[in-house]
PDB file of N, CA and C in Angstrom:
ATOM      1  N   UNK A   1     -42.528 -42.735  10.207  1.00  0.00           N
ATOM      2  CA  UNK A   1     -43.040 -43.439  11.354  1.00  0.00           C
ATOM      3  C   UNK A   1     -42.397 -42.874  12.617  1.00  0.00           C
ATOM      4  N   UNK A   2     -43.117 -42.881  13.705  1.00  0.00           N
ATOM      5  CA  UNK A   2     -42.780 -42.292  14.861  1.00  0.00           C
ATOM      6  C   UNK A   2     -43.240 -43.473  15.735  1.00  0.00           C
ATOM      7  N   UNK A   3     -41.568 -43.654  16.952  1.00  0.00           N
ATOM      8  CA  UNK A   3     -42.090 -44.931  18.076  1.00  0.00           C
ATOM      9  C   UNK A   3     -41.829 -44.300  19.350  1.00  0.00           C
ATOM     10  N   UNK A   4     -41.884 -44.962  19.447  1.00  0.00           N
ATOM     11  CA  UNK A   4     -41.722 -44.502  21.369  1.00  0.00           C
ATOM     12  C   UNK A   4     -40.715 -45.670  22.191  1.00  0.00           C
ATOM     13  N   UNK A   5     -39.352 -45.980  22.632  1.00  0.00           N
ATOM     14  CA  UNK A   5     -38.684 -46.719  22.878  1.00  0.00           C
ATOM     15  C   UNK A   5     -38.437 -46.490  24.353  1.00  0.00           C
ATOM     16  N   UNK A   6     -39.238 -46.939  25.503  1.00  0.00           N
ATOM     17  CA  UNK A   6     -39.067 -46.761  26.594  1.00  0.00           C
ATOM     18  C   UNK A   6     -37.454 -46.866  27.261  1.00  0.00           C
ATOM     19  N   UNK A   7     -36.892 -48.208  26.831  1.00  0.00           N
ATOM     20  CA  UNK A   7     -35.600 -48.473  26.968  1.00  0.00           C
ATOM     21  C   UNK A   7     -34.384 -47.259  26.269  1.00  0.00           C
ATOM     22  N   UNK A   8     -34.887 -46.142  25.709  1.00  0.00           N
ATOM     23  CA  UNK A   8     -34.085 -45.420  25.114  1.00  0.00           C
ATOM     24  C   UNK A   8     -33.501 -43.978  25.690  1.00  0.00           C
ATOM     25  N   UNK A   9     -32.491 -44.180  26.440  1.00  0.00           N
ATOM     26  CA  UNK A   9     -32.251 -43.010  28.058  1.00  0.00           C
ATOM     27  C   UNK A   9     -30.666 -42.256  27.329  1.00  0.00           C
ATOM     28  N   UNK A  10     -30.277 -42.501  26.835  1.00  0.00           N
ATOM     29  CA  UNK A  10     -28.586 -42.344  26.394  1.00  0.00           C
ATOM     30  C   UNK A  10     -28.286 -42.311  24.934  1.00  0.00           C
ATOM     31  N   UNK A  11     -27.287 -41.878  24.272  1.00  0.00           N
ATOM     32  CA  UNK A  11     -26.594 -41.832  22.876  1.00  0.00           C
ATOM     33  C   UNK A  11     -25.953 -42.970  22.634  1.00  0.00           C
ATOM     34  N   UNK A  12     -25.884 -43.970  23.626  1.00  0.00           N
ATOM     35  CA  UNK A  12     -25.429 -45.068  23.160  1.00  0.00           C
ATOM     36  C   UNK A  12     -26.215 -46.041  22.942  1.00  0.00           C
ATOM     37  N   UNK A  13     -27.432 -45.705  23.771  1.00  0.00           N
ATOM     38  CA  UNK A  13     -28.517 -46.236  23.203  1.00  0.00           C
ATOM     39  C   UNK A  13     -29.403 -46.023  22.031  1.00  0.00           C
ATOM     40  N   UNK A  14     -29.269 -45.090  21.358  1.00  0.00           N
ATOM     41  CA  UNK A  14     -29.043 -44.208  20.280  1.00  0.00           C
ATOM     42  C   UNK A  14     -28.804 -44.832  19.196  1.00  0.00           C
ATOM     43  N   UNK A  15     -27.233 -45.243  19.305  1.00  0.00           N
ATOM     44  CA  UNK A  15     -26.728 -45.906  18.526  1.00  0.00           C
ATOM     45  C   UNK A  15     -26.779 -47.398  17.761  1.00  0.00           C
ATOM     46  N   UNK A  16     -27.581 -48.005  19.243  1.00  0.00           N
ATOM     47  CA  UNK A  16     -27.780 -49.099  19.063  1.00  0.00           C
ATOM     48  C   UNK A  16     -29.170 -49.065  18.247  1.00  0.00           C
ATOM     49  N   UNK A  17     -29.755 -48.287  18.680  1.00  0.00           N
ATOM     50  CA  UNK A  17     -31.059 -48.155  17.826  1.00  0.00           C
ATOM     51  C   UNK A  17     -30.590 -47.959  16.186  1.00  0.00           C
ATOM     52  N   UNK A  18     -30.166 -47.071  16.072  1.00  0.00           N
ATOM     53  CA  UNK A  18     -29.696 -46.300  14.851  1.00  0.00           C
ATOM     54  C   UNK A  18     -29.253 -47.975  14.265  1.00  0.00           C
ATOM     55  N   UNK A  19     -28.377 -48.607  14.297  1.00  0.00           N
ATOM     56  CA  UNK A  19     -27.413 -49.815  13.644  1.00  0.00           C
ATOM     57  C   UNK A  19     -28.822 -51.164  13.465  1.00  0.00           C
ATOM     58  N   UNK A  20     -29.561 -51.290  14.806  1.00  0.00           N
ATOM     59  CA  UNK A  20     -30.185 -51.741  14.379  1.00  0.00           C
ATOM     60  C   UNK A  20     -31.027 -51.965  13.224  1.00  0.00           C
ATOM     61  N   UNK A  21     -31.842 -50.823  13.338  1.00  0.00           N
ATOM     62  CA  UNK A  21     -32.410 -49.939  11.682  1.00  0.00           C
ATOM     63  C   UNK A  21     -31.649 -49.964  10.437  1.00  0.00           C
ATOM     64  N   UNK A  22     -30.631 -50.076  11.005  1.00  0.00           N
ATOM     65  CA  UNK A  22     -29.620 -49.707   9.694  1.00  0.00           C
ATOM     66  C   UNK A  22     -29.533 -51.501   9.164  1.00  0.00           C
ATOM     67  N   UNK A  23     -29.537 -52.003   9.497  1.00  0.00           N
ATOM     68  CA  UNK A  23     -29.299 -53.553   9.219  1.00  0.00           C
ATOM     69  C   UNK A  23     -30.778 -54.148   8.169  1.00  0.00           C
ATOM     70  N   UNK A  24     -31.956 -53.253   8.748  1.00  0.00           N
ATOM     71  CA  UNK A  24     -32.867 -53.596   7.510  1.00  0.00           C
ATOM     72  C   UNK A  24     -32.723 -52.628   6.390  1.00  0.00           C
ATOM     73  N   UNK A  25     -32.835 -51.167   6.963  1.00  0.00           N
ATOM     74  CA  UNK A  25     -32.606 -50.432   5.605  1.00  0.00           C
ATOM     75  C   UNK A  25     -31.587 -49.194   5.776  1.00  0.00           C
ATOM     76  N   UNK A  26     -30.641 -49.781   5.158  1.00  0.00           N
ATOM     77  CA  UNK A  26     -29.031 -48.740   5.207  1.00  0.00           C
ATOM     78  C   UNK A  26     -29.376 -47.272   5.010  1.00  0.00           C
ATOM     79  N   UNK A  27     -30.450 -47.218   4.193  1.00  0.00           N
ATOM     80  CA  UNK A  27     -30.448 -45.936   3.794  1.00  0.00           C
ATOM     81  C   UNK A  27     -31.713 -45.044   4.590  1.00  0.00           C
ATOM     82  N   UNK A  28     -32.268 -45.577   5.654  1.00  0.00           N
ATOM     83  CA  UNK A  28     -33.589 -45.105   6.221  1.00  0.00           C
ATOM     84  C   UNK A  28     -32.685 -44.024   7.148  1.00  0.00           C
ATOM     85  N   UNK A  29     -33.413 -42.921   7.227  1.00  0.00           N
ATOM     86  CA  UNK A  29     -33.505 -41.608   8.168  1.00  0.00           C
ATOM     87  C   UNK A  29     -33.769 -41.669   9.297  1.00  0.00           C
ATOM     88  N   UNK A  30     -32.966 -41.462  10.427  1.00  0.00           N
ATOM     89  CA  UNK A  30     -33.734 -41.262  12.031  1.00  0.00           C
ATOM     90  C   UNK A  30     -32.911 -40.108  13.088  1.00  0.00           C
ATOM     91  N   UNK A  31     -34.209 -39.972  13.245  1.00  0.00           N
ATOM     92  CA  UNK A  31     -33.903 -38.601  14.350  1.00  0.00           C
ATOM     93  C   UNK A  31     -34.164 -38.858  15.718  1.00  0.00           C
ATOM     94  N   UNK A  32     -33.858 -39.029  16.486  1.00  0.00           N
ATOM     95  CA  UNK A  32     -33.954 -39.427  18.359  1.00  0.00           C
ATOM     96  C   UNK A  32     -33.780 -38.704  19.049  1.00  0.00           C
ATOM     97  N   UNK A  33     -34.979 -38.505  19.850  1.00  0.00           N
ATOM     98  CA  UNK A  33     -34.454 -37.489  21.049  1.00  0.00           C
ATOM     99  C   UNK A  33     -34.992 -38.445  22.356  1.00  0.00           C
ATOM    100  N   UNK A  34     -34.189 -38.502  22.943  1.00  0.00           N
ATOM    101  CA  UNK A  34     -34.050 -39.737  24.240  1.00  0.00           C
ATOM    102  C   UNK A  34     -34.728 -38.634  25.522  1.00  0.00           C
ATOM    103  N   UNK A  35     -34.945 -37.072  25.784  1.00  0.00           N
ATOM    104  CA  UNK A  35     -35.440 -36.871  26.252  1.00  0.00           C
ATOM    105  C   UNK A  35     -36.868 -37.573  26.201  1.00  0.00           C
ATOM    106  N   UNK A  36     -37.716 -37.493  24.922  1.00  0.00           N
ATOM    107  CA  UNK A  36     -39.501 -37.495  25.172  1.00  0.00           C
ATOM    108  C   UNK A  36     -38.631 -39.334  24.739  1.00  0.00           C
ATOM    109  N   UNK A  37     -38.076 -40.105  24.698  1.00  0.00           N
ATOM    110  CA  UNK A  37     -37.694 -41.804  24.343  1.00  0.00           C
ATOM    111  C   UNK A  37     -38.210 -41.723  22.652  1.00  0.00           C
ATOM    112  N   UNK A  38     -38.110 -40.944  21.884  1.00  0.00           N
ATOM    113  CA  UNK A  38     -39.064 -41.261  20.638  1.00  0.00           C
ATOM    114  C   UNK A  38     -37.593 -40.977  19.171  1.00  0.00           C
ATOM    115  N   UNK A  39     -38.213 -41.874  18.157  1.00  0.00           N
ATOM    116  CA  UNK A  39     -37.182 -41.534  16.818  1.00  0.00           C
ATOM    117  C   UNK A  39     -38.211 -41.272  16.197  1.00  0.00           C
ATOM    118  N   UNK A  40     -37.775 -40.572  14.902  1.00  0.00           N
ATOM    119  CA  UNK A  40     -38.797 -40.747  13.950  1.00  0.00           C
ATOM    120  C   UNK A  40     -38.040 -41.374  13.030  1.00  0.00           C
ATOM    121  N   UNK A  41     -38.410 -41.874  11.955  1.00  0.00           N
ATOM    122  CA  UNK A  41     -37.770 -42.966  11.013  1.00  0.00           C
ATOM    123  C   UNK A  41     -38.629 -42.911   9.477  1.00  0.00           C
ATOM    124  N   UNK A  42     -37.618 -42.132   8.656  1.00  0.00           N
ATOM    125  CA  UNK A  42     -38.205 -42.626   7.353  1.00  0.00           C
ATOM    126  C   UNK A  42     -37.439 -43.741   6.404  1.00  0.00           C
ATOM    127  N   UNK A  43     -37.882 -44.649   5.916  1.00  0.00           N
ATOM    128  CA  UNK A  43     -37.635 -45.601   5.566  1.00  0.00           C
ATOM    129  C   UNK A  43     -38.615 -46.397   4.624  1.00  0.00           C
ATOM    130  N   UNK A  44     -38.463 -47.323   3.977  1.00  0.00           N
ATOM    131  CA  UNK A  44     -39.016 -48.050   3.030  1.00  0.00           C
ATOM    132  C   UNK A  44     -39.236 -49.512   3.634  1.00  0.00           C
ATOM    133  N   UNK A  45     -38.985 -49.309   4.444  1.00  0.00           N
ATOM    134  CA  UNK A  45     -39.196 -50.871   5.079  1.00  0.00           C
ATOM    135  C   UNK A  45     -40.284 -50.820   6.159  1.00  0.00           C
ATOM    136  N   UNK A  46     -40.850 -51.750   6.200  1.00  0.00           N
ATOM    137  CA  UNK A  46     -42.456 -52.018   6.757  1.00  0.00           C
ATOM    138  C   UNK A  46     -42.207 -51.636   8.219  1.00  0.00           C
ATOM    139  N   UNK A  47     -43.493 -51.593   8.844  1.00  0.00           N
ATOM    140  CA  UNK A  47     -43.583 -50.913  10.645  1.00  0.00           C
ATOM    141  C   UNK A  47     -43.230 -52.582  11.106  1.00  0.00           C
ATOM    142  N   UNK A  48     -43.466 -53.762  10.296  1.00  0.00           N
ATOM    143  CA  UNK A  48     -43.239 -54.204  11.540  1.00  0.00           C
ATOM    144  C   UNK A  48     -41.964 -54.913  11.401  1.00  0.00           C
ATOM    145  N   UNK A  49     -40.705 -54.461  10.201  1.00  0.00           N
ATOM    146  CA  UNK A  49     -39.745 -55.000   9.966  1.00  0.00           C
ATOM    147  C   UNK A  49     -38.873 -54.490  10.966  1.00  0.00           C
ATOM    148  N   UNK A  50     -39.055 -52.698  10.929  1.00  0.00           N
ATOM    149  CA  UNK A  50     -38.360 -51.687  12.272  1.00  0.00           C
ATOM    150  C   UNK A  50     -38.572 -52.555  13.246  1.00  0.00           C
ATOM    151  N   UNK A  51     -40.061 -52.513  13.968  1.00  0.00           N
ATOM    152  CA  UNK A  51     -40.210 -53.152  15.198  1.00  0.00           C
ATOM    153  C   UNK A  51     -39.495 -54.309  15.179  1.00  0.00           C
ATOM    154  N   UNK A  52     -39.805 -55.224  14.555  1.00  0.00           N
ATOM    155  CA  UNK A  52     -38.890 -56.441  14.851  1.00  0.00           C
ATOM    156  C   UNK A  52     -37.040 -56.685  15.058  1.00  0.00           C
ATOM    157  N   UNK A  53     -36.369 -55.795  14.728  1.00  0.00           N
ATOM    158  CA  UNK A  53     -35.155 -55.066  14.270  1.00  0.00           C
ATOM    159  C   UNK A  53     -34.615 -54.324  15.736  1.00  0.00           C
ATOM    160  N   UNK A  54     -36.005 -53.773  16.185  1.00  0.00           N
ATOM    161  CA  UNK A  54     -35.500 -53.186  17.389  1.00  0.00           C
ATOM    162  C   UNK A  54     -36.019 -53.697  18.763  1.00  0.00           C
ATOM    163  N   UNK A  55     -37.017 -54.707  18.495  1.00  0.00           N
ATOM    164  CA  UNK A  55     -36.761 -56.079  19.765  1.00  0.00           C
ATOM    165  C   UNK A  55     -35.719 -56.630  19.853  1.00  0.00           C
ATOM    166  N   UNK A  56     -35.407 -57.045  18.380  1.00  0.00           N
ATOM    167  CA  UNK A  56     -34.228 -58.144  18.833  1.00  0.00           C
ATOM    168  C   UNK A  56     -32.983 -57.703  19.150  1.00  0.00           C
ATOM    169  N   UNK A  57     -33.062 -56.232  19.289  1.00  0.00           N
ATOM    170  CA  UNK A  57     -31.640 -55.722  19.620  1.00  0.00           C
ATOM    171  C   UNK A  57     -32.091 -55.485  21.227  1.00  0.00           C
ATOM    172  N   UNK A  58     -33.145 -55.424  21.902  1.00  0.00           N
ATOM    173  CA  UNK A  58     -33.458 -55.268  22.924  1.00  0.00           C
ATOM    174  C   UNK A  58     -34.707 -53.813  23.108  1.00  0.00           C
ATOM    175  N   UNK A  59     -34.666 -53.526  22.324  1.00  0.00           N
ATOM    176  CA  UNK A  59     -35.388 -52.162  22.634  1.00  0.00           C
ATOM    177  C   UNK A  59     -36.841 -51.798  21.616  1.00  0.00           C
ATOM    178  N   UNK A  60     -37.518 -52.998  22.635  1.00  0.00           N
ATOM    179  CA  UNK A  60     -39.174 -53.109  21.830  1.00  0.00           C
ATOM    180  C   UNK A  60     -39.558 -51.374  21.609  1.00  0.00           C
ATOM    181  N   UNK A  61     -40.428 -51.451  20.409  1.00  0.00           N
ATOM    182  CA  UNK A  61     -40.858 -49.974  20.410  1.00  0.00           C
ATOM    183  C   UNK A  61     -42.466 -50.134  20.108  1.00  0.00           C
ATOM    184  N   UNK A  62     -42.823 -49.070  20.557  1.00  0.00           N
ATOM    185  CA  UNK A  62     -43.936 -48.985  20.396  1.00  0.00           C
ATOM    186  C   UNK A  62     -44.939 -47.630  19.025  1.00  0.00           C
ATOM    187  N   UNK A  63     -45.162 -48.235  18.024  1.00  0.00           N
ATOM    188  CA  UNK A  63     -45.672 -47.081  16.824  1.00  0.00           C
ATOM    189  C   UNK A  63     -46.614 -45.835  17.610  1.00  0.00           C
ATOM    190  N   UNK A  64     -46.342 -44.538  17.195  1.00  0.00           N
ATOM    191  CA  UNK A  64     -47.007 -43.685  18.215  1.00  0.00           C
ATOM    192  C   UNK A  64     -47.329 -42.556  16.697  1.00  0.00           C
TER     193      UNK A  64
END
């Protein structure tokens, strides 16, 4: 899955993304590049478990 995280400018924002994700599935894959705001994410857990995971940390995403 590929999102688009407008709120996503920095590596610490990064991180927060990353932990978020990590809290539904420990073992899911993500790659971020905060230039274009986008991760990609492989994982076993549903599009809208991510999304929800990364509202409530603050950083709605959008599936792209």
């Amino acid at each position: 899955m590929q999102f688009h995280i407008q709120d996503m400018t920095c590596g610490s924002c990064v991180r927060h993304v990353n932990e978020a994700i990590a809290k539904v599935d420990p073992a899911a894959t993500i790659a971020a590049d905060t230039a274009s705001r986008r991760i990609t994410v492989t994982t076993t857990a549903s599009q809208q478990q991510i999304e929800k995971a990364l509202r409530d940390d603050g950083y709605p995403a959008t599936l792209i």
